[in-house]
N, C-alpha and C. Protein backbone atom coordinates (compact mmCIF):
# COMPACT_ATOMS: atom_id res chain seq x y z
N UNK A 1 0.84 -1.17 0.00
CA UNK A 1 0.00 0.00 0.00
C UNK A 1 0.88 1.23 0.00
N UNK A 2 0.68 2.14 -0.60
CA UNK A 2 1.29 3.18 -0.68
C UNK A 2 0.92 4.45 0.50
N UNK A 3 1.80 4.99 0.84
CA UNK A 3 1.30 6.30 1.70
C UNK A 3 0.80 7.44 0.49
N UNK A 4 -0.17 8.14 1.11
CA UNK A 4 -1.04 8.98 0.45
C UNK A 4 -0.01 10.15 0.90
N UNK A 5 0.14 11.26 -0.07
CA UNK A 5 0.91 12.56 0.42
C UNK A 5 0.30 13.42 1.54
N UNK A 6 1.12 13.83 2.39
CA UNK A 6 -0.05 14.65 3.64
C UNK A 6 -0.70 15.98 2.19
N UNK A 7 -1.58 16.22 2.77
CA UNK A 7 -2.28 17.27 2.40
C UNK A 7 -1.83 18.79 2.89
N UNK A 8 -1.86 19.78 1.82
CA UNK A 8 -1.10 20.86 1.89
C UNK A 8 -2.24 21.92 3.50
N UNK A 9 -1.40 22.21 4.06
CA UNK A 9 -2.18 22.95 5.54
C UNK A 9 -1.81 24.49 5.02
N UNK A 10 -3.27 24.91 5.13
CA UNK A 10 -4.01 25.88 4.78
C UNK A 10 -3.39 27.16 5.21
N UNK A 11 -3.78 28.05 4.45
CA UNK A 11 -2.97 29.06 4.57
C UNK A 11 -3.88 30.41 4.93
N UNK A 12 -4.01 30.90 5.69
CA UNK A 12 -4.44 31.88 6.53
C UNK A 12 -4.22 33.32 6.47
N UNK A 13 -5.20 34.27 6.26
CA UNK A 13 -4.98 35.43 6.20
C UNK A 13 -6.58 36.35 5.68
N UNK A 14 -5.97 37.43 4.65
CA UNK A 14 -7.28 38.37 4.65
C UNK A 14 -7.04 38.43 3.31
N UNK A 15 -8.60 38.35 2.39
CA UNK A 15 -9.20 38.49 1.14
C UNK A 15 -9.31 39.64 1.05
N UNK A 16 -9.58 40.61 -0.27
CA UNK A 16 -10.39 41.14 -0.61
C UNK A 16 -10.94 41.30 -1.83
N UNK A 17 -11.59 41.61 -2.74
CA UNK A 17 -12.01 41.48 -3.93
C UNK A 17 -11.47 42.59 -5.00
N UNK A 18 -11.07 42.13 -6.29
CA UNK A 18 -11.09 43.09 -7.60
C UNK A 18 -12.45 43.98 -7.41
N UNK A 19 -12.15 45.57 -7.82
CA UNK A 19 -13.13 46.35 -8.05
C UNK A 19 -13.13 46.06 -9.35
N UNK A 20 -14.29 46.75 -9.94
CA UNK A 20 -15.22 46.19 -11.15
C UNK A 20 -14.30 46.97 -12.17
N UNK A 21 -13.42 48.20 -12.15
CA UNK A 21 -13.01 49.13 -12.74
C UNK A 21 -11.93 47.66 -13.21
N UNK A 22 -11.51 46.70 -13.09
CA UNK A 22 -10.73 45.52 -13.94
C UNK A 22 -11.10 44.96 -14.53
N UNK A 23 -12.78 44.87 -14.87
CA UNK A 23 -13.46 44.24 -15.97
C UNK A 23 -12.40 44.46 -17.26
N UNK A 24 -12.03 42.94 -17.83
CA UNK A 24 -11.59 43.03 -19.02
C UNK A 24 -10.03 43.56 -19.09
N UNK A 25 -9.17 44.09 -18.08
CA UNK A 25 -7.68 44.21 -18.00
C UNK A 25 -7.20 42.82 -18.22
N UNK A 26 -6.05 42.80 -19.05
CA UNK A 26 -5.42 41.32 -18.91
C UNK A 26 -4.79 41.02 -17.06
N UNK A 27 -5.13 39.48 -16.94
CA UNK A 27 -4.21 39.45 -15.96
C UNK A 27 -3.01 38.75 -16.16
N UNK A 28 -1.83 38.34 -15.08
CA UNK A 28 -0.54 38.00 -15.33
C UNK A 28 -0.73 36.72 -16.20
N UNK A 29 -1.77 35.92 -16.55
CA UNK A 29 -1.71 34.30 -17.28
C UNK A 29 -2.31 34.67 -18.77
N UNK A 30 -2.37 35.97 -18.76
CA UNK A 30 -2.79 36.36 -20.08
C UNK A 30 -4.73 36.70 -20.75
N UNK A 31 -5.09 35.66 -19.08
CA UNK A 31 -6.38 35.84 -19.43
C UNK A 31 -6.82 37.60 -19.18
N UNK A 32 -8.08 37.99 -19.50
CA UNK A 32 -8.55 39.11 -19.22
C UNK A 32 -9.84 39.17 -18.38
N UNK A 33 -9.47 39.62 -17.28
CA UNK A 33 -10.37 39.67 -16.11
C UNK A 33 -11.89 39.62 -16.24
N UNK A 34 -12.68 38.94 -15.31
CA UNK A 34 -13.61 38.54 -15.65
C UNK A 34 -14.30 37.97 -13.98
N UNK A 35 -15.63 39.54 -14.49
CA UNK A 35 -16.12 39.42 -12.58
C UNK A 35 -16.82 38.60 -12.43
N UNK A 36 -17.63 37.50 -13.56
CA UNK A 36 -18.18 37.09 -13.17
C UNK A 36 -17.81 35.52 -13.14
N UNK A 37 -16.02 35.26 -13.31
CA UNK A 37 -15.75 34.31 -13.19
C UNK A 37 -15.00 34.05 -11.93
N UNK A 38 -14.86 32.65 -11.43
CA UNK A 38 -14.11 32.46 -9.82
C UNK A 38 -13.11 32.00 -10.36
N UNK A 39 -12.09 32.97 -10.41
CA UNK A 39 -10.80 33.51 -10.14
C UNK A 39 -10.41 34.31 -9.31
N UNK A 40 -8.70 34.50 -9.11
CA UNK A 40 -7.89 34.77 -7.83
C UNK A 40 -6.30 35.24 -8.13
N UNK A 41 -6.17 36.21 -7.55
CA UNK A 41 -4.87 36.56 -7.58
C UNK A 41 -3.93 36.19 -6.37
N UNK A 42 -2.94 35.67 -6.59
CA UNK A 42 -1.85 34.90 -5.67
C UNK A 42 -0.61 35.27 -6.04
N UNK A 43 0.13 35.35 -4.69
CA UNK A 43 1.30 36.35 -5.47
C UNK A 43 2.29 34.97 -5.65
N UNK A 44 2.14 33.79 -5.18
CA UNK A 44 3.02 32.41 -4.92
C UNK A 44 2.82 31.11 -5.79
N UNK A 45 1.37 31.17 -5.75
CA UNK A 45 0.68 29.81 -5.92
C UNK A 45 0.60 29.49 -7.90
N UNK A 46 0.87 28.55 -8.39
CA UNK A 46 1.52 28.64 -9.73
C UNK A 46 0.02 28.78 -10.32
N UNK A 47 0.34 29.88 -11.69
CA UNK A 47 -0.92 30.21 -12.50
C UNK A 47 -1.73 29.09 -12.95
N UNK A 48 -3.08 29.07 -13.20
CA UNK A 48 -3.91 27.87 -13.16
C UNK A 48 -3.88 26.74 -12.79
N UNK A 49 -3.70 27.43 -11.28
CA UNK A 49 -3.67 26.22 -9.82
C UNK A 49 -5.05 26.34 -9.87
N UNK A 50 -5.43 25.44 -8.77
CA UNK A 50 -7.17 25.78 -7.90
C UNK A 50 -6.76 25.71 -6.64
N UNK A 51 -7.70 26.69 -5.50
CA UNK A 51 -7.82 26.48 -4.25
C UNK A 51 -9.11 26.49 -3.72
N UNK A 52 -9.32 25.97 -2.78
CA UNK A 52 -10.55 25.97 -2.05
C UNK A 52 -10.28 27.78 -0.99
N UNK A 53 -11.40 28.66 -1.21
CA UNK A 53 -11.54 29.13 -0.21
C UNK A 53 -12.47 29.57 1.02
N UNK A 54 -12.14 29.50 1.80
CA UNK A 54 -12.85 29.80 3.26
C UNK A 54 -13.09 31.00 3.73
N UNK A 55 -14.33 31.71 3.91
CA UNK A 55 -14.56 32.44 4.76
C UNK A 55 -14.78 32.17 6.19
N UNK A 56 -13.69 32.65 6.76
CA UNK A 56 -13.74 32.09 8.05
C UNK A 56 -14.77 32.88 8.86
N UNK A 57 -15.18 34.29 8.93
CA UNK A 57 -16.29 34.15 9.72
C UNK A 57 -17.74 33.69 8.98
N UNK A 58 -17.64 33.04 7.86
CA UNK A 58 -19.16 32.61 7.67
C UNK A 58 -19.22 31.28 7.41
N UNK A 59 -17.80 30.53 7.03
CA UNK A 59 -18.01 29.42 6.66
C UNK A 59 -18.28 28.67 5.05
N UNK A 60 -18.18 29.89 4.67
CA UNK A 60 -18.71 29.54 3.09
C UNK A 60 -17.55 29.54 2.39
N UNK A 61 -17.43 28.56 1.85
CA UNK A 61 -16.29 28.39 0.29
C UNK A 61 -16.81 28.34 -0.98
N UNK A 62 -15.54 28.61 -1.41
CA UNK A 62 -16.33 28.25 -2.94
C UNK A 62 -14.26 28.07 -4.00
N UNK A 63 -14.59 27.33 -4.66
CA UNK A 63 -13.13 27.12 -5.77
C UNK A 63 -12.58 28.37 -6.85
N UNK A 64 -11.55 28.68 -6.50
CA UNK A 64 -11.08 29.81 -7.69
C UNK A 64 -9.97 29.09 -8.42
N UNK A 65 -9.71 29.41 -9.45
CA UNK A 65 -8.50 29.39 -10.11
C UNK A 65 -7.54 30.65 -10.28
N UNK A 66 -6.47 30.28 -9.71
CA UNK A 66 -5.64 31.02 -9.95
C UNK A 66 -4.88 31.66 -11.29
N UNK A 67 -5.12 32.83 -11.49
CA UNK A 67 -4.81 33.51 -13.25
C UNK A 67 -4.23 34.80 -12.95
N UNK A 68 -3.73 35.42 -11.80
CA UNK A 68 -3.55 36.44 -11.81
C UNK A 68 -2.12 36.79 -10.40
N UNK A 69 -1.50 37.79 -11.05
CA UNK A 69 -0.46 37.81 -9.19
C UNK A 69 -1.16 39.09 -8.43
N UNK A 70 -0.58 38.96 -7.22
CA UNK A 70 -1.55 39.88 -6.44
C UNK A 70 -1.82 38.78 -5.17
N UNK A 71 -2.12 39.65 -3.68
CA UNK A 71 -2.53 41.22 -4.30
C UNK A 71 -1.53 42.05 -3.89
N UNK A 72 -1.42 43.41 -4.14
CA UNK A 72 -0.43 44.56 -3.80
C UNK A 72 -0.38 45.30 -2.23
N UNK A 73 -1.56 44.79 -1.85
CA UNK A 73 -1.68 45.05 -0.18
C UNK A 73 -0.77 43.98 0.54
N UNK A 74 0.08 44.83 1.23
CA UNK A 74 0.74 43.76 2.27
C UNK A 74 0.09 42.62 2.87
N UNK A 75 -0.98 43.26 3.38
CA UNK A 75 -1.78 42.86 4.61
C UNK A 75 -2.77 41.38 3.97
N UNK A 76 -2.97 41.48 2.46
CA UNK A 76 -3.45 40.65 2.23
C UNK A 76 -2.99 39.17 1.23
N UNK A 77 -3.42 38.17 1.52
CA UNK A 77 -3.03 37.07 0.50
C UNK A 77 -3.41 36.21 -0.29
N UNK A 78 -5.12 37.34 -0.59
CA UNK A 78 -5.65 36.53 -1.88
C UNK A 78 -6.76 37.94 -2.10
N UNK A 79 -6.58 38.05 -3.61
CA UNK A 79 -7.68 38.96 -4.48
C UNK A 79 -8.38 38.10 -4.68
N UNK A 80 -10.02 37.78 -4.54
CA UNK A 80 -11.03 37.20 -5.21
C UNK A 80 -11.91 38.03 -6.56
N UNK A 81 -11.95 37.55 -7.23
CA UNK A 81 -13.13 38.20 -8.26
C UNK A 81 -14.53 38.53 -7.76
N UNK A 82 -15.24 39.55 -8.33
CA UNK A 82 -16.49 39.62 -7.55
C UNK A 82 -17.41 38.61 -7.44
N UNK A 83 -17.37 38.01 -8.42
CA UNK A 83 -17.89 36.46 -8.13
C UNK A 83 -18.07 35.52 -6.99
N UNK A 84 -16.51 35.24 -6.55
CA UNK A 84 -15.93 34.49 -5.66
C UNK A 84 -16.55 35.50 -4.08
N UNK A 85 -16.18 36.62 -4.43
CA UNK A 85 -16.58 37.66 -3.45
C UNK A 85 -18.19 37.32 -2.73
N UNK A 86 -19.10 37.51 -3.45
CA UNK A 86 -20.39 37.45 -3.82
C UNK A 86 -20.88 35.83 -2.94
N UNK A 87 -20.00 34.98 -3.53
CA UNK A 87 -20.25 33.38 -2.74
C UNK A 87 -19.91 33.50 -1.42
N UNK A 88 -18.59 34.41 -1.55
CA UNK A 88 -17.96 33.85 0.21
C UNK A 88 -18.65 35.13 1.15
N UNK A 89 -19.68 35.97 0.06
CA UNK A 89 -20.46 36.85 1.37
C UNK A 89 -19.80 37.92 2.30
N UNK A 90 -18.81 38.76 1.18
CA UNK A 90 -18.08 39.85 1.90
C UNK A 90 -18.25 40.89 0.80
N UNK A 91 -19.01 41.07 0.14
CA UNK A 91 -18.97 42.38 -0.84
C UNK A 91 -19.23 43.37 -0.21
N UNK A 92 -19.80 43.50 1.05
CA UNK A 92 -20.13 44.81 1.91
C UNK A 92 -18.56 45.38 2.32
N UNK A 93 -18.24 44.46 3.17
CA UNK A 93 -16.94 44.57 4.24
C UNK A 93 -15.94 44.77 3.04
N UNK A 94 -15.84 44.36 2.07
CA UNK A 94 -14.65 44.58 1.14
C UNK A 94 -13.65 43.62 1.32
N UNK A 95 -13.18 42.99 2.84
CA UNK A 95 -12.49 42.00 2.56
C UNK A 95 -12.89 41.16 3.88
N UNK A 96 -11.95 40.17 4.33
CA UNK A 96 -12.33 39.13 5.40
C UNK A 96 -11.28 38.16 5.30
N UNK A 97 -11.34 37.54 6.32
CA UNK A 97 -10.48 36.03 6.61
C UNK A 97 -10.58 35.23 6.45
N UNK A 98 -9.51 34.42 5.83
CA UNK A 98 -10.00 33.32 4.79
C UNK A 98 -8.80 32.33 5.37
N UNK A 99 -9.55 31.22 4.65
CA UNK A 99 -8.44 29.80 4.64
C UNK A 99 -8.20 29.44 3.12
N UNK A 100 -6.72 29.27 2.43
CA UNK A 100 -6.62 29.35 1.11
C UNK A 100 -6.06 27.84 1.18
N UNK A 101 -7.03 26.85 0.76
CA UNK A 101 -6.52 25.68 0.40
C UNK A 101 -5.78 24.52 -0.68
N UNK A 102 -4.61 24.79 -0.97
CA UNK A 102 -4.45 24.34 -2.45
C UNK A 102 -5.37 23.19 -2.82
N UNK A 103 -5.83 22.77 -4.61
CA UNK A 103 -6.94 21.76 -4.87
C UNK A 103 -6.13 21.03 -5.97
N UNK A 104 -6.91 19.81 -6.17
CA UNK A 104 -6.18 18.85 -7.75
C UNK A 104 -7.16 19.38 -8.81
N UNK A 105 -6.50 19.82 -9.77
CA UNK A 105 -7.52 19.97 -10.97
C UNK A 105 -8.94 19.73 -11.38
């Protein structure tokens, strides 16, 4: 029997979302931004990865793909699209605390 690889432990910090004024800018993978798709900017995680993410005070996830680097705020370690935004239930607050889980294709 083979050992299964441990699973990558989650990575912790604060979201916030693309404003709409990026509709249609290219991002770093060449695609061109797109609010109503779940995508994510990562300044680490290799372009068209997937992660699971967590809103940690609500509990809600939802899957992005990674297409973009970012974000430019220190403080934070994942841009969501308004999309992604919209699922994980922070479009008011602008951003929130999340769990960024790497995913398999």
């Amino acid at each position: 029997m083979m050992a299964s690889e441990p699973s990558a432990s989650p990575e912790v910090g604060l979201a916030s979302w693309y404003a709409d004024s990026m509709q249609g800018k290219r991002t770093a993978s060449g695609e061109r931004y797109n609010k109503l798709a779940l995508t994510a900017a990562h300044r680490t995680l290799p372009l068209g990865s997937y992660v699971m993410v967590k809103n940690l005070r609500n509990g809600r996830s939802v899957r992005v793909k990674i297409n973009d680097r970012g974000p430019f705020h220190r403080s934070r370690v994942i841009d969501v699209s308004r999309a992604a935004a919209e699922r994980l239930r922070f479009i008011q607050q602008g951003h929130t605390r999340v769990s960024i889980t790497p995913e398999s294709p």
